[in-house]
C-alpha atoms as a PDB file:
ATOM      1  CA  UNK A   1       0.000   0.000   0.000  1.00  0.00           C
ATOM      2  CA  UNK A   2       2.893   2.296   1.259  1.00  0.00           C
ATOM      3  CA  UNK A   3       4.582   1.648  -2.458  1.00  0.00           C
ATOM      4  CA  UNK A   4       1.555   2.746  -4.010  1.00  0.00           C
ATOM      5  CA  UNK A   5       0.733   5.639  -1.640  1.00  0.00           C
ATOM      6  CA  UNK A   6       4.648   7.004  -2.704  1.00  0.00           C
ATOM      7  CA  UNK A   7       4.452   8.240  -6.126  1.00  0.00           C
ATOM      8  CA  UNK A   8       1.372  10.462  -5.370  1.00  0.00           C
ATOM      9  CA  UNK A   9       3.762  12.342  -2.611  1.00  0.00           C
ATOM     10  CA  UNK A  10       4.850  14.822  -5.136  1.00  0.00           C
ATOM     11  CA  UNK A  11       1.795  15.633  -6.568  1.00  0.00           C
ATOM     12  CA  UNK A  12       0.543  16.519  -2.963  1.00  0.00           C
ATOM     13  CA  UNK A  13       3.443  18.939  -2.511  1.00  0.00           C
ATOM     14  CA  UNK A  14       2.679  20.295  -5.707  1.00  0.00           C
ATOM     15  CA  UNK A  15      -0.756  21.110  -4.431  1.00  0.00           C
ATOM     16  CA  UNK A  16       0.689  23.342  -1.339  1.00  0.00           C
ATOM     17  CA  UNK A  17       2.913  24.883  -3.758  1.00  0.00           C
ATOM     18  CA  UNK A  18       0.030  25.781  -6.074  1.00  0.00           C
ATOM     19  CA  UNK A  19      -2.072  27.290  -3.029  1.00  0.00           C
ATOM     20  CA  UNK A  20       1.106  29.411  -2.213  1.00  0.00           C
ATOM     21  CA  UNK A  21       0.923  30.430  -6.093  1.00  0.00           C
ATOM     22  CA  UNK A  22      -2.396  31.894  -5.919  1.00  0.00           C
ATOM     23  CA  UNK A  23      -1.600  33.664  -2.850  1.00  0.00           C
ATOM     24  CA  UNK A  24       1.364  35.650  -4.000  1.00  0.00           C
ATOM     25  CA  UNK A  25      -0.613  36.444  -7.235  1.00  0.00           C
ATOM     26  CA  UNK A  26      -3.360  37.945  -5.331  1.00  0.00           C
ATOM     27  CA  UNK A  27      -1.147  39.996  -3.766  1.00  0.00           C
ATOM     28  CA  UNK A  28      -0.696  42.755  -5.723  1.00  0.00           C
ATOM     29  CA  UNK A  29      -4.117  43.612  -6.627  1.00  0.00           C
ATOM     30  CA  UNK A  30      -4.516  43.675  -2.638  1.00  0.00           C
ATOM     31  CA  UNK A  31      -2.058  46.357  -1.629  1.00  0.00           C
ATOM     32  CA  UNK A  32      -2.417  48.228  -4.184  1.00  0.00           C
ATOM     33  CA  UNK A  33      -2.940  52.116  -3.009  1.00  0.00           C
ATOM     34  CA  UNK A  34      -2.165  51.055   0.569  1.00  0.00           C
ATOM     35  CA  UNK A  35      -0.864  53.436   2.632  1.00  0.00           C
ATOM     36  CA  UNK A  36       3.094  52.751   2.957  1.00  0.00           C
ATOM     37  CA  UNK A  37       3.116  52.732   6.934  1.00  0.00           C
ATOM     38  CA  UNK A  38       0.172  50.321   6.603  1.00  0.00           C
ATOM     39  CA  UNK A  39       2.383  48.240   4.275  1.00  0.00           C
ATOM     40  CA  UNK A  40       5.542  48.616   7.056  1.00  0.00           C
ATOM     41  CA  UNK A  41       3.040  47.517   9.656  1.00  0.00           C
ATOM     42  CA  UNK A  42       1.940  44.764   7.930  1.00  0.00           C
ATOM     43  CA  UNK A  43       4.881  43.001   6.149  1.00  0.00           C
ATOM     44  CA  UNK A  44       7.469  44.393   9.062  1.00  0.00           C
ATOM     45  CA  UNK A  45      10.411  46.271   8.045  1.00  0.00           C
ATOM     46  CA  UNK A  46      11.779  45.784   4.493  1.00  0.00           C
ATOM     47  CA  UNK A  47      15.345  44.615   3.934  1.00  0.00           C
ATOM     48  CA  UNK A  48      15.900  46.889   1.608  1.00  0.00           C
ATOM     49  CA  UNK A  49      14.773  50.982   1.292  1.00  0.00           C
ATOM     50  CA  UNK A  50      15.462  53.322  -1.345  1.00  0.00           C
ATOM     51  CA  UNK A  51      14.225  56.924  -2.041  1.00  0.00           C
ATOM     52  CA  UNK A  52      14.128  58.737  -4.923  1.00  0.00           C
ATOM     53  CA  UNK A  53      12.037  62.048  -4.716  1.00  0.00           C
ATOM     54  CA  UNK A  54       8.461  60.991  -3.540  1.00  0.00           C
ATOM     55  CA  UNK A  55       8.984  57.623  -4.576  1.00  0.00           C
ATOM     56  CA  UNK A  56      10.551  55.095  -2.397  1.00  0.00           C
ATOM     57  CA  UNK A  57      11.360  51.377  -3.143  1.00  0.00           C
ATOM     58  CA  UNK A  58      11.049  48.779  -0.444  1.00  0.00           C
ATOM     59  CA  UNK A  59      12.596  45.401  -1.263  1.00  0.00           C
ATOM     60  CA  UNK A  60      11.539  41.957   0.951  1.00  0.00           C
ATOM     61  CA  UNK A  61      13.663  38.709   0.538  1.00  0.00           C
ATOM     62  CA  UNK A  62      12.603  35.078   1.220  1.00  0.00           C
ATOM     63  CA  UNK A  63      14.647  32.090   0.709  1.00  0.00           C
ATOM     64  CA  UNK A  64      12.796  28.453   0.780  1.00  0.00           C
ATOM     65  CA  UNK A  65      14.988  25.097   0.360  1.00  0.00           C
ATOM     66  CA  UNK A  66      13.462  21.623   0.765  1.00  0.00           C
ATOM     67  CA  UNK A  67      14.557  18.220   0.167  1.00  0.00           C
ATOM     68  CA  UNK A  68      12.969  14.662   0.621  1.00  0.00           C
ATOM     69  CA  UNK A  69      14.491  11.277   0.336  1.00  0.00           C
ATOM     70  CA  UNK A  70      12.702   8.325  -0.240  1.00  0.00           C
ATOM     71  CA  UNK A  71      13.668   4.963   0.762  1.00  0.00           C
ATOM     72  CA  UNK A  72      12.863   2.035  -1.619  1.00  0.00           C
ATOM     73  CA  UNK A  73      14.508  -0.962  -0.232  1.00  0.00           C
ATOM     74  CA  UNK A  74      15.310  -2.471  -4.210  1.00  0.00           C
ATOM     75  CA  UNK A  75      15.920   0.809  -5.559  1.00  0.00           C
ATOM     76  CA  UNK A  76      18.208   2.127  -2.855  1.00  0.00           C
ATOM     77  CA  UNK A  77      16.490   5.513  -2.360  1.00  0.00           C
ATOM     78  CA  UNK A  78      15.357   8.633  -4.188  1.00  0.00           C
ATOM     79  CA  UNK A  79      15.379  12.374  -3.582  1.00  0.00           C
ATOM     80  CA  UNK A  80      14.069  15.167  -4.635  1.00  0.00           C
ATOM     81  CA  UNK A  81      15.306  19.153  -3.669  1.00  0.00           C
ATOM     82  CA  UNK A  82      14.047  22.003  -4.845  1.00  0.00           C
ATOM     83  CA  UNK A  83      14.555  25.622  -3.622  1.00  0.00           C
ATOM     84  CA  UNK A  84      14.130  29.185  -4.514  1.00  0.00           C
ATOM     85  CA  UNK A  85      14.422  32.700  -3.074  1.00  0.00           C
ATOM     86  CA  UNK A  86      12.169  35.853  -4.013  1.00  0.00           C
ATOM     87  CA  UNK A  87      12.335  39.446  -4.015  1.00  0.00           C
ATOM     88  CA  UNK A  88       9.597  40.976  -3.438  1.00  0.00           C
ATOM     89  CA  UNK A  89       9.804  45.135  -4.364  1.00  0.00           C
ATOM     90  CA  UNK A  90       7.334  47.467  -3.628  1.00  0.00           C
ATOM     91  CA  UNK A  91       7.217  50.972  -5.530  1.00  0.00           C
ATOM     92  CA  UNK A  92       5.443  53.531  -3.215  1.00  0.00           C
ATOM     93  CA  UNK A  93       4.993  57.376  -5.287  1.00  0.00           C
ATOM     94  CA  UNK A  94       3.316  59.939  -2.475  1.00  0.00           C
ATOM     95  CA  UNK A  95       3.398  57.395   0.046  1.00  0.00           C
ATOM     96  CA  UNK A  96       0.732  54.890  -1.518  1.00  0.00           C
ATOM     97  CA  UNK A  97       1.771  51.413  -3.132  1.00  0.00           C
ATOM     98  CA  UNK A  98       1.654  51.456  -7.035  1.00  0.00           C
ATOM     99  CA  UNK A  99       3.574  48.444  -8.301  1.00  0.00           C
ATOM    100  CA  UNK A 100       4.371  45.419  -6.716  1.00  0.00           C
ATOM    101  CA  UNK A 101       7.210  42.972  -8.385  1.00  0.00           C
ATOM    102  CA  UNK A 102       8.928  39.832  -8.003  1.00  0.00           C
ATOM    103  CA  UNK A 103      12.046  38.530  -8.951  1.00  0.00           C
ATOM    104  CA  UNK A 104      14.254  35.715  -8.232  1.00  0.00           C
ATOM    105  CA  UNK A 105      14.446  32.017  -8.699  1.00  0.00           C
ATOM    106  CA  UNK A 106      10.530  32.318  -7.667  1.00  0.00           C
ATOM    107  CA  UNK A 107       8.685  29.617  -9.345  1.00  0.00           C
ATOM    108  CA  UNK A 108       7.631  25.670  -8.140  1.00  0.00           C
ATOM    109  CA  UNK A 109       7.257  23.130 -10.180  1.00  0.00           C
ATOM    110  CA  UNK A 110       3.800  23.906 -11.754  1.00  0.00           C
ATOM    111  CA  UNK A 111       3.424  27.127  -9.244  1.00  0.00           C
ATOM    112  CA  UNK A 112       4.631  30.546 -10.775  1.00  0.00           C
ATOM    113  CA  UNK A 113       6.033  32.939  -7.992  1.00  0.00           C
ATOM    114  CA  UNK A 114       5.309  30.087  -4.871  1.00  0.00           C
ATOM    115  CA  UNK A 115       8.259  31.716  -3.295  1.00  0.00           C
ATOM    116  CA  UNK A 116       7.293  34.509  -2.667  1.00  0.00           C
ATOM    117  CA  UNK A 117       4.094  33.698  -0.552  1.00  0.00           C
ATOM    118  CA  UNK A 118       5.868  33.773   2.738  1.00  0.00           C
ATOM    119  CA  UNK A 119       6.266  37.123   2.398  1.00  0.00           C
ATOM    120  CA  UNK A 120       2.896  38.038   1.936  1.00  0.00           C
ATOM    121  CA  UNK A 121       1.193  35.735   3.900  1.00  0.00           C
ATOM    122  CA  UNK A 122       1.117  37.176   7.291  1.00  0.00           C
ATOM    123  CA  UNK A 123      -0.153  40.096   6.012  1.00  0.00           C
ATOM    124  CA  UNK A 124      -3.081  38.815   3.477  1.00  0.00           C
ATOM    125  CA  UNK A 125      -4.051  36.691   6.665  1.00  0.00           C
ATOM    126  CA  UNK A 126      -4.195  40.043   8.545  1.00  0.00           C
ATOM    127  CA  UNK A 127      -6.301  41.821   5.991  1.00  0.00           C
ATOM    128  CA  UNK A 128      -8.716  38.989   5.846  1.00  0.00           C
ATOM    129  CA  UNK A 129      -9.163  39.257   9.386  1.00  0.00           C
ATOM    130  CA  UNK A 130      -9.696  42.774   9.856  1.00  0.00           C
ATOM    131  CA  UNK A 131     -12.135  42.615   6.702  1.00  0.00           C
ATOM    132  CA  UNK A 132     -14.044  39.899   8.476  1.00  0.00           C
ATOM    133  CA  UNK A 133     -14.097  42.086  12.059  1.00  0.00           C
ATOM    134  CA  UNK A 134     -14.839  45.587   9.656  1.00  0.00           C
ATOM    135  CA  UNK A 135     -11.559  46.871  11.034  1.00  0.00           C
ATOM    136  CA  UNK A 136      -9.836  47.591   7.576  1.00  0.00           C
ATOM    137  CA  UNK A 137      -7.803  50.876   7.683  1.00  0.00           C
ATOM    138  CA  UNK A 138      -8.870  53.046   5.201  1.00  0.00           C
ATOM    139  CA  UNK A 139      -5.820  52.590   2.922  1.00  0.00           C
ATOM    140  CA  UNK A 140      -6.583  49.286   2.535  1.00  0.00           C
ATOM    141  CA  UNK A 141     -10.275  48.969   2.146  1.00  0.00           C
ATOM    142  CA  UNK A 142     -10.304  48.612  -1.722  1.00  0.00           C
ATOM    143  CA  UNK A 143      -7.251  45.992  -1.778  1.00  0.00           C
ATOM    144  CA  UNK A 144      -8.507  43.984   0.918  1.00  0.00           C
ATOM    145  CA  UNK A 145     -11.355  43.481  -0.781  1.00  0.00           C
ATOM    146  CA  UNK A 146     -10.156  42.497  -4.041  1.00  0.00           C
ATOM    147  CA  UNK A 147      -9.757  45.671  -5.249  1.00  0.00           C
ATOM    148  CA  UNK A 148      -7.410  48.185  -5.465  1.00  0.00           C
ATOM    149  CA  UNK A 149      -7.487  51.782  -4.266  1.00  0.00           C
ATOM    150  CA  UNK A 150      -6.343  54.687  -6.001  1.00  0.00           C
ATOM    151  CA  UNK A 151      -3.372  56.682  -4.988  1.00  0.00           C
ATOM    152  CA  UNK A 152      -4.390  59.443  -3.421  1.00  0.00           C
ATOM    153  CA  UNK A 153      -2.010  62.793  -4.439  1.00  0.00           C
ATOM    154  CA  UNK A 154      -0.945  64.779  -0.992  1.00  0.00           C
ATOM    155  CA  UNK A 155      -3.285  67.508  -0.060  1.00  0.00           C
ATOM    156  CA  UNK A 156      -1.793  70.923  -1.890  1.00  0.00           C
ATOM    157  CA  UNK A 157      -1.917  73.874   0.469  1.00  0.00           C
ATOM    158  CA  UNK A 158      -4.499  76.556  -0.293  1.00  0.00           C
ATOM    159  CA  UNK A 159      -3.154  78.888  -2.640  1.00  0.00           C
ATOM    160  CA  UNK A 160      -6.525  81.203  -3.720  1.00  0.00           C
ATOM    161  CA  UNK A 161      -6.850  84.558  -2.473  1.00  0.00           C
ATOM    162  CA  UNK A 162      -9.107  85.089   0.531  1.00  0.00           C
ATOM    163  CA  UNK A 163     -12.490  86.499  -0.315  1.00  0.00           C
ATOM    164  CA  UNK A 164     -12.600  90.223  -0.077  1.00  0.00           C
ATOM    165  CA  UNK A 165     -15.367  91.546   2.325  1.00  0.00           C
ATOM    166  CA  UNK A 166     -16.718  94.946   1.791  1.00  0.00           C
ATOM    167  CA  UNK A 167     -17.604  97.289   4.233  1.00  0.00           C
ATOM    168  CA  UNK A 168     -21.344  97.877   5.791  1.00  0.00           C
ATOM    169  CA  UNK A 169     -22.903 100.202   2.794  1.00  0.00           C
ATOM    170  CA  UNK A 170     -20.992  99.699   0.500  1.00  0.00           C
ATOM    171  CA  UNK A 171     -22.611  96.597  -1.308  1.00  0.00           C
ATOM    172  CA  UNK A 172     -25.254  96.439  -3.634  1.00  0.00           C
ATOM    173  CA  UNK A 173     -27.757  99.611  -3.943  1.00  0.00           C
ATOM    174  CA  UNK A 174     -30.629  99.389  -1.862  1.00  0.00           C
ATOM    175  CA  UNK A 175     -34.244  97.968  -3.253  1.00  0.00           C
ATOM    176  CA  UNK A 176     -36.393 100.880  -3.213  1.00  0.00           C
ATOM    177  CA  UNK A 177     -39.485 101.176  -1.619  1.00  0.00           C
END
């Protein structure tokens, strides 16, 4: 039974590997337009910053290895490793999350960016919760829902000219009687 049972062992993995694949690609489309110290808050501290004007770059790194032997007693054993690492880089203009990439040796067997779903899992759990309890900060309440929100441009100061007030009889002639 156990000889049987061994062959399907992969394709199980393969199926935790997908579910981490369809977490990492809804990830973009979910922090989009999030507020940047929501993002810090969420994901922790990036392991990389950069600035450039009113954009800033934040960079997050995983690394995944994993091996499994199998013991046939007429083969002698097989095993199987696979690894990866991601980088995960946010691009935040006006303090708001625009583009999310990822690079790296990223992809599963059969699971595009898999890798990278450690990174964003803490986070997508915590948005999923606070969307369940109504508690979703408000730079987060279109991606946590599936959508994204817009960046919002900073508030300008008020540059117009006051209004001018005239003096008591001075306005407008009077209606006559």
């Amino acid at each position: 039974m156990i000889k049987r049972c061994l062959p399907l062992i992969p394709l199980l993995l393969a199926g935790c590997a997908i579910k981490d694949s369809r977490l990492a690609e809804s990830a973009p489309s979910r922090l989009m337009g999030m507020s940047e110290v929501d993002l810090e808050s969420c994901l922790g501290s990036p392991d990389e910053h950069s600035t450039f004007g009113n954009t800033d770059v934040l960079t997050y790194y995983a690394t995944s290895s994993s091996s499994t032997s199998y013991s046939i007693p007429v083969v002698g054993g097989i095993g199987f490793s696979n690894g990866g690492y991601c980088h995960a880089t946010f691009q935040v203009q006006n303090g708001r999350v625009t583009q999310l990439l990822y690079s790296g040796e990223k992809n599963a067997t059969l699971a595009p960016d898999a890798y990278c779903a450690p990174i964003m899992r803490t986070c997508l759990e915590h948005l999923d919760q606070m969307t369940t309890a109504g508690n979703v900060p408000a730079s987060a309440q279109g991606a946590a829902q599936g959508g994204s929100t817009p960046a919002q441009p900073r508030p300008q100061p008020n540059t117009a000219a006051p209004p001018q007030s005239t003096p008591p009889g001075a306005g407008a002639p009077a209606a006559a009687p």
